[in-house]
N, C-alpha and C. Protein backbone atom coordinates (compact mmCIF):
# COMPACT_ATOMS: atom_id res chain seq x y z
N UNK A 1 90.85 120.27 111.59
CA UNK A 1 91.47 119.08 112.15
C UNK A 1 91.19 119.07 113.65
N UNK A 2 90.99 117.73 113.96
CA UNK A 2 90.77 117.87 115.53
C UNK A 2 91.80 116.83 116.20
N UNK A 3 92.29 117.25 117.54
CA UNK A 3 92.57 115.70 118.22
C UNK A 3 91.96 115.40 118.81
N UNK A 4 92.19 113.74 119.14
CA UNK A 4 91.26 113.10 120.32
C UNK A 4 91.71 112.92 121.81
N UNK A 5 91.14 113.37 122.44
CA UNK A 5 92.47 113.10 124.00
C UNK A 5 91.89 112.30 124.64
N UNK A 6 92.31 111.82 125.80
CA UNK A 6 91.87 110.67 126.84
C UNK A 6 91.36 111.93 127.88
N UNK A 7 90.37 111.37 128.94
CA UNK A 7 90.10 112.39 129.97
C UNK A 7 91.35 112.69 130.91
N UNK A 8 92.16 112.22 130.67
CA UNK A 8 93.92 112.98 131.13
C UNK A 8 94.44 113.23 130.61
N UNK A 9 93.82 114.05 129.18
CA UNK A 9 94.39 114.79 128.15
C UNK A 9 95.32 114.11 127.54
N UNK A 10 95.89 112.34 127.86
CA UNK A 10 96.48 112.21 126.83
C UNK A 10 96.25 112.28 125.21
N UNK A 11 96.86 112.75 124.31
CA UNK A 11 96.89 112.32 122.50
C UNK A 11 96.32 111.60 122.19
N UNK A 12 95.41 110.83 121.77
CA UNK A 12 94.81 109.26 121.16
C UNK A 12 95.66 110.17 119.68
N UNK A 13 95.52 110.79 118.66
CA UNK A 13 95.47 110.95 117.63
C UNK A 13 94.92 112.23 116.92
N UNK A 14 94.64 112.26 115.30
CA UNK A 14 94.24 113.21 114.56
C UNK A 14 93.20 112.39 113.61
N UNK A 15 92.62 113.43 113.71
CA UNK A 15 90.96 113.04 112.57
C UNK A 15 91.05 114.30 112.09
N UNK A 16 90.43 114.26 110.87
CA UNK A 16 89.86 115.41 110.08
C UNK A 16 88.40 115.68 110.68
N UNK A 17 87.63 114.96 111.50
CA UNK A 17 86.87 114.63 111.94
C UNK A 17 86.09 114.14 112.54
N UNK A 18 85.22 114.41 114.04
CA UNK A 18 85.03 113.53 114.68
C UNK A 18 84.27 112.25 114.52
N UNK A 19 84.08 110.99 114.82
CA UNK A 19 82.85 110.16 114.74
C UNK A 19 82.41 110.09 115.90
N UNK A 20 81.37 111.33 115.72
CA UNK A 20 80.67 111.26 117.26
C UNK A 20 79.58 109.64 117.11
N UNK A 21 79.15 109.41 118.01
CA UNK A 21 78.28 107.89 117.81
C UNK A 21 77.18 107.99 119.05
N UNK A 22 75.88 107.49 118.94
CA UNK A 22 75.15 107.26 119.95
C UNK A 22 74.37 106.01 120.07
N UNK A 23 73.77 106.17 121.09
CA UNK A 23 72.82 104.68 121.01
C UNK A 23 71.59 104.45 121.01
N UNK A 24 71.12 103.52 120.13
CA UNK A 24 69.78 103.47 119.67
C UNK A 24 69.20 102.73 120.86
N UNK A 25 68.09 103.05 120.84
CA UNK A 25 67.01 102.22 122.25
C UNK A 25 67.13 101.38 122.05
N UNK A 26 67.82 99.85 121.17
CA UNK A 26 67.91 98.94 120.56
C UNK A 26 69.29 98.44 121.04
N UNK A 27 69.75 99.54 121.33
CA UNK A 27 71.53 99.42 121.73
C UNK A 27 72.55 99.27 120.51
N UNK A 28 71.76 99.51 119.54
CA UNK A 28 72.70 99.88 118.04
C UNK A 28 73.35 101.43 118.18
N UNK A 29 74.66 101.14 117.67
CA UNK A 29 75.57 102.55 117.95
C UNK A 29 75.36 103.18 116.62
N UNK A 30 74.94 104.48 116.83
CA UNK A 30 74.38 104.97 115.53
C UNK A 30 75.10 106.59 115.46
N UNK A 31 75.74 106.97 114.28
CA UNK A 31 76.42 107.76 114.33
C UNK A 31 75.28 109.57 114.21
N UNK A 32 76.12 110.15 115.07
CA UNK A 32 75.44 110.90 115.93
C UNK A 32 76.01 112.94 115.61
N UNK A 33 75.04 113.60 115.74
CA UNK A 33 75.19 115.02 115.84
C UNK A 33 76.38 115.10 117.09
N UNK A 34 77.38 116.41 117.49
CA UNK A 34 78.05 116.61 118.30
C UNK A 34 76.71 116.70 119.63
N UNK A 35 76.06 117.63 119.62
CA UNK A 35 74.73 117.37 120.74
C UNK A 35 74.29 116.68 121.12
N UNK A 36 74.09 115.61 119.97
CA UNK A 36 73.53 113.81 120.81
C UNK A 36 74.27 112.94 120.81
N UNK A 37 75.33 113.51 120.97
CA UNK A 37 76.76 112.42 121.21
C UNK A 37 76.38 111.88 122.64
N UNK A 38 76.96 110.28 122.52
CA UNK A 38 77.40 110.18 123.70
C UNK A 38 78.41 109.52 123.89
N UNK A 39 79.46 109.07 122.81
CA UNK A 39 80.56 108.42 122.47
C UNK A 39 81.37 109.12 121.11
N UNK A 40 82.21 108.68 120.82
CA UNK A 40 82.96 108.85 119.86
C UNK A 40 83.90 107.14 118.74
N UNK A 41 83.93 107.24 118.35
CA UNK A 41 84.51 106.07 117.52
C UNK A 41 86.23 106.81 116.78
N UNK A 42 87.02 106.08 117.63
CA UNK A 42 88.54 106.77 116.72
C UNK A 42 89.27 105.40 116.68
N UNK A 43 89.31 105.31 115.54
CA UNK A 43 89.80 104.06 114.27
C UNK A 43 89.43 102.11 115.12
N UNK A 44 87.96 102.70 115.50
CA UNK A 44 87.12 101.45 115.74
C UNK A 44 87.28 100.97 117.10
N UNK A 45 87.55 101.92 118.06
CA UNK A 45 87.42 102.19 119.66
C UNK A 45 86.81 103.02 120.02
N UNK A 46 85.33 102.35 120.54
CA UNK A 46 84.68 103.28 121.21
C UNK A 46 84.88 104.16 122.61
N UNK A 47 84.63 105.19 122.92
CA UNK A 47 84.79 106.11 124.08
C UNK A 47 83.74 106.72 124.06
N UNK A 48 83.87 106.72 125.68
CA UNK A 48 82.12 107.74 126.14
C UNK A 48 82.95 108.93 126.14
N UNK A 49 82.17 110.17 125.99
CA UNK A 49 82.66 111.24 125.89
C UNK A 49 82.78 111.88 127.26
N UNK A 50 83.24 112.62 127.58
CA UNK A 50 83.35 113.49 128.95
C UNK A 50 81.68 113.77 129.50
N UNK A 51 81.49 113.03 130.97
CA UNK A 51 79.89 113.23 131.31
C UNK A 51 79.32 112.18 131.13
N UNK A 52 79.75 111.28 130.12
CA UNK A 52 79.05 110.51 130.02
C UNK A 52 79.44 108.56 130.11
N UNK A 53 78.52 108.35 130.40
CA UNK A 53 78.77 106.55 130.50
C UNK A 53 78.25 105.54 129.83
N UNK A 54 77.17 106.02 128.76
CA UNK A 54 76.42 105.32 128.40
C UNK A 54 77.02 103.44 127.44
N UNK A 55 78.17 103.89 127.62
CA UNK A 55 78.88 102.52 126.09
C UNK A 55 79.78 102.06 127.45
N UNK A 56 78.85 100.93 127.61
CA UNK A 56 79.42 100.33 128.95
C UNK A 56 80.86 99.61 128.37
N UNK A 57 82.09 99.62 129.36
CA UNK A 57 83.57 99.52 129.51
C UNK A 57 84.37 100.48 128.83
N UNK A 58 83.81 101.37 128.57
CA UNK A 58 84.71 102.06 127.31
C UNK A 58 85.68 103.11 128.29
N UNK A 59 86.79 103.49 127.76
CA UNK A 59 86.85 104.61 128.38
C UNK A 59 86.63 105.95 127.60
N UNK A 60 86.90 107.00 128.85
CA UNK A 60 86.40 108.72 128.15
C UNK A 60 86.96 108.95 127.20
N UNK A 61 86.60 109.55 126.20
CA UNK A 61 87.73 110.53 125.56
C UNK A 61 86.56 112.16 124.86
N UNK A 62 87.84 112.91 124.44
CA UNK A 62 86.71 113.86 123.91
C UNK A 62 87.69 114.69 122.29
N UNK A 63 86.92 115.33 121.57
CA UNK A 63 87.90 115.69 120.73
C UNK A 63 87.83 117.28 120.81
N UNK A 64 88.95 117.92 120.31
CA UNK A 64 89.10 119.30 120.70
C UNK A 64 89.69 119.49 119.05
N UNK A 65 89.42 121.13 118.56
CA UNK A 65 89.93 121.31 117.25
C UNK A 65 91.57 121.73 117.52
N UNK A 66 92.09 121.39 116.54
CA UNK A 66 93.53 121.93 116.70
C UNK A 66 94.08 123.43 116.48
N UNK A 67 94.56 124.02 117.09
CA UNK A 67 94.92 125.44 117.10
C UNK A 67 95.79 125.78 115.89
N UNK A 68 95.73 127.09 115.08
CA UNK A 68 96.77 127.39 114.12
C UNK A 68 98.19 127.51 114.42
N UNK A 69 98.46 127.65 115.71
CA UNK A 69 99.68 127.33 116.70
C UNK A 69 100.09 125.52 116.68
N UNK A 70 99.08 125.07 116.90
CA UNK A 70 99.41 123.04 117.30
C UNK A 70 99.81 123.26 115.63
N UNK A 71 98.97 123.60 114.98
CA UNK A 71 99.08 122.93 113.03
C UNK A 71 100.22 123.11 112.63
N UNK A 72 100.79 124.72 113.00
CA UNK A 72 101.97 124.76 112.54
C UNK A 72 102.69 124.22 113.47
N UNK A 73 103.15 123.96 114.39
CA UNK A 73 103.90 123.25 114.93
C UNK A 73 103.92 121.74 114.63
N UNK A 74 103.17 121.24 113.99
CA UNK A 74 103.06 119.99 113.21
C UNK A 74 103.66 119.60 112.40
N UNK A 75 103.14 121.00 111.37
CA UNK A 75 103.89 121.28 110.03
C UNK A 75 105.40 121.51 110.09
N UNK A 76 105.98 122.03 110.84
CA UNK A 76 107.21 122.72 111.65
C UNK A 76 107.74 120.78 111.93
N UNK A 77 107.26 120.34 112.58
CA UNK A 77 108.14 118.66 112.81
C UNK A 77 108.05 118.06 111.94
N UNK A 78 107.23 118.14 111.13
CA UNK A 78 106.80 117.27 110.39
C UNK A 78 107.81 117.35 108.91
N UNK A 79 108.49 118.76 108.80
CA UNK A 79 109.52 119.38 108.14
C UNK A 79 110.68 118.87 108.38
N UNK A 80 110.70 118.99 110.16
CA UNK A 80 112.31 118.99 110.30
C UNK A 80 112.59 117.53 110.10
N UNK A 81 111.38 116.51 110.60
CA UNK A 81 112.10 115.21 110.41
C UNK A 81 111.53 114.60 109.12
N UNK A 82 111.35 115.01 107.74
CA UNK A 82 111.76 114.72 106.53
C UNK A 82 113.08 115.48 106.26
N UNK A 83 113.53 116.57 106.05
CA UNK A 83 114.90 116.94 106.36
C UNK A 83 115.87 116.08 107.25
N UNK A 84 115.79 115.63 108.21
CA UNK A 84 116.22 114.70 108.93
C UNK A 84 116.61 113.47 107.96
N UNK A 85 115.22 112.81 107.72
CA UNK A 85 115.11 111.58 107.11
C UNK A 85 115.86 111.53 105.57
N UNK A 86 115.87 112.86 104.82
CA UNK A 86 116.54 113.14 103.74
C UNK A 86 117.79 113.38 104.11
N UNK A 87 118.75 113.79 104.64
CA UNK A 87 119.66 113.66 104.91
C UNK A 87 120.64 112.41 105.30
N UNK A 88 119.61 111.76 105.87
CA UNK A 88 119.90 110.38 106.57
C UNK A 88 120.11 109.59 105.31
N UNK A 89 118.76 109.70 104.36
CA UNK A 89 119.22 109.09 102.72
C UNK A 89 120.52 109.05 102.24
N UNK A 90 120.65 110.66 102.49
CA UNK A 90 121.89 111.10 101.36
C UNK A 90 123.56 110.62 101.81
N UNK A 91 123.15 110.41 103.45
CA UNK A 91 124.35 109.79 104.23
C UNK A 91 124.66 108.32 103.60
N UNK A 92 123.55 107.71 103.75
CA UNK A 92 123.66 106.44 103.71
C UNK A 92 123.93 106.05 101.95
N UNK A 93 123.82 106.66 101.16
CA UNK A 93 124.19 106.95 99.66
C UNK A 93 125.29 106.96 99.65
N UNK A 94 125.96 108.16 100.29
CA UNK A 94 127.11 108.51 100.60
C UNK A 94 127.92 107.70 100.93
N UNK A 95 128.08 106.37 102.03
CA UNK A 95 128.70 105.63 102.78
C UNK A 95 128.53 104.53 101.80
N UNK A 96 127.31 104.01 101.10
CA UNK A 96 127.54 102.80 99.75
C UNK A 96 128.68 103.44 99.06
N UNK A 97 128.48 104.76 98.57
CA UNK A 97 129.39 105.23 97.67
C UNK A 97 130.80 105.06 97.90
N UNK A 98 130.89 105.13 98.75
CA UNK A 98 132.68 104.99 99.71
C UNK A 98 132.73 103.29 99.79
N UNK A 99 131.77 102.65 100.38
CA UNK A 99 132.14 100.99 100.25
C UNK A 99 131.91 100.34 98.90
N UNK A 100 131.77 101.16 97.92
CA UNK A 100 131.72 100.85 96.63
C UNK A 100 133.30 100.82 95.73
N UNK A 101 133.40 101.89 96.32
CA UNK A 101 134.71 102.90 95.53
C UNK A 101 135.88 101.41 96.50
N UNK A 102 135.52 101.56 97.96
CA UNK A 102 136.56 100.64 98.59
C UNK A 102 136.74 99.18 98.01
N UNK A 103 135.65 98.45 97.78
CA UNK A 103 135.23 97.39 97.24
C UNK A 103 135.90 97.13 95.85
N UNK A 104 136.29 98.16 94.75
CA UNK A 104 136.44 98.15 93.81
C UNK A 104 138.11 98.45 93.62
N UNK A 105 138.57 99.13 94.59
CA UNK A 105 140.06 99.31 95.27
C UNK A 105 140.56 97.79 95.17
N UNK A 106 139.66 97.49 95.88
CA UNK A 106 140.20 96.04 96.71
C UNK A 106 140.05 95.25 95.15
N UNK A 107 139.39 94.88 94.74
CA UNK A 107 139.00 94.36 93.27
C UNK A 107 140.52 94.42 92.34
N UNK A 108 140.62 95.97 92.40
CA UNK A 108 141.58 96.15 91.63
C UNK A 108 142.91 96.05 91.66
N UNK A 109 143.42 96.24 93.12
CA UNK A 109 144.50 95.50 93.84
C UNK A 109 144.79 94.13 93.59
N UNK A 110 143.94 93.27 93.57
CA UNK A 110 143.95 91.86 93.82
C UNK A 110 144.17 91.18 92.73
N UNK A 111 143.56 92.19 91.38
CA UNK A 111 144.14 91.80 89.93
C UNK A 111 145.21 92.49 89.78
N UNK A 112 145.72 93.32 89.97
CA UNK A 112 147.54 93.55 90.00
C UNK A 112 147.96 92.49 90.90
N UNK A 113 147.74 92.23 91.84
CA UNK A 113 148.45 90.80 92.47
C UNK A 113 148.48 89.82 91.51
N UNK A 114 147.45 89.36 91.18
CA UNK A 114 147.65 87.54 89.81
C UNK A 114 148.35 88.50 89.13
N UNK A 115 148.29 89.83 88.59
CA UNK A 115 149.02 90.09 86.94
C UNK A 115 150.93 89.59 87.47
N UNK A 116 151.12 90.28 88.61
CA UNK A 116 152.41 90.56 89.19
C UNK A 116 152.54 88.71 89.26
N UNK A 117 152.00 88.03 89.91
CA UNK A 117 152.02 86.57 90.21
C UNK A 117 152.10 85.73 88.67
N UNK A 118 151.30 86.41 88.21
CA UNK A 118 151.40 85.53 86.67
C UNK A 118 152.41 86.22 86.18
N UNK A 119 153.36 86.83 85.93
CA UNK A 119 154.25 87.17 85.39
C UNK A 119 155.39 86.81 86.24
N UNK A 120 155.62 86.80 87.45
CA UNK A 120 156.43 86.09 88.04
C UNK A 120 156.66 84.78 87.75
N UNK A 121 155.49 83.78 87.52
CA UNK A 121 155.59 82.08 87.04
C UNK A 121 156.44 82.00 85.48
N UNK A 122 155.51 83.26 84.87
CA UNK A 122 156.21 83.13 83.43
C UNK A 122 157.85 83.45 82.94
């Protein structure tokens, strides 16, 4: 896995892979060895790579592989907030369950009221 960074190391993202890209004498962007890179393509934005300028307006970026340290630490968030998000489920289950039960209180109250009311008329 690699990420893509900006030349101020910001994040762009994760690829399984880079799309390095270069340019044909024609000026067709033609996808390219890491060596004859002179751009990259990440999800249909081109970037010149570090050094280089050739894909006029673009800006830099470059991709770096991810460390077994970054992965698990990925894996590690990527844990805690489905745990998170499952919990959050089970809350919100939880809280129908209670405005259900309340809802049905109230339901059932309100028909002892007419029973009490209709037997009062009678």
């Amino acid at each position: 896995m690699y990420k893509i960074l900006t030349d101020t190391n910001q994040v762009l993202g994760y690829v399984d892979k880079p799309n390095y890209i270069k340019l044909a004498e024609n000026g067709d962007i033609l996808p390219a060895v890491p060596v004859e890179a002179v751009g990259l393509n990440y999800q249909g934005t081109l970037y010149n790579l570090l050094g280089h300028n050739d894909i006029e307006g673009a800006s830099t970026a470059y991709a770096s592989m991810v460390t077994d340290g970054e992965l698990n630490a990925m894996k590690e968030n990527a844990e805690q907030q489905t745990t998170a998000l499952q919990l959050g489920l089970v809350e919100s289950y939880e809280q129908s369950l209670q405005a259900q039960a309340s809802a049905e209180k109230q339901v059932t109250d309100l028909q002892l009221a007419l029973v009490e009311l209709y037997e009062s008329i009678i």
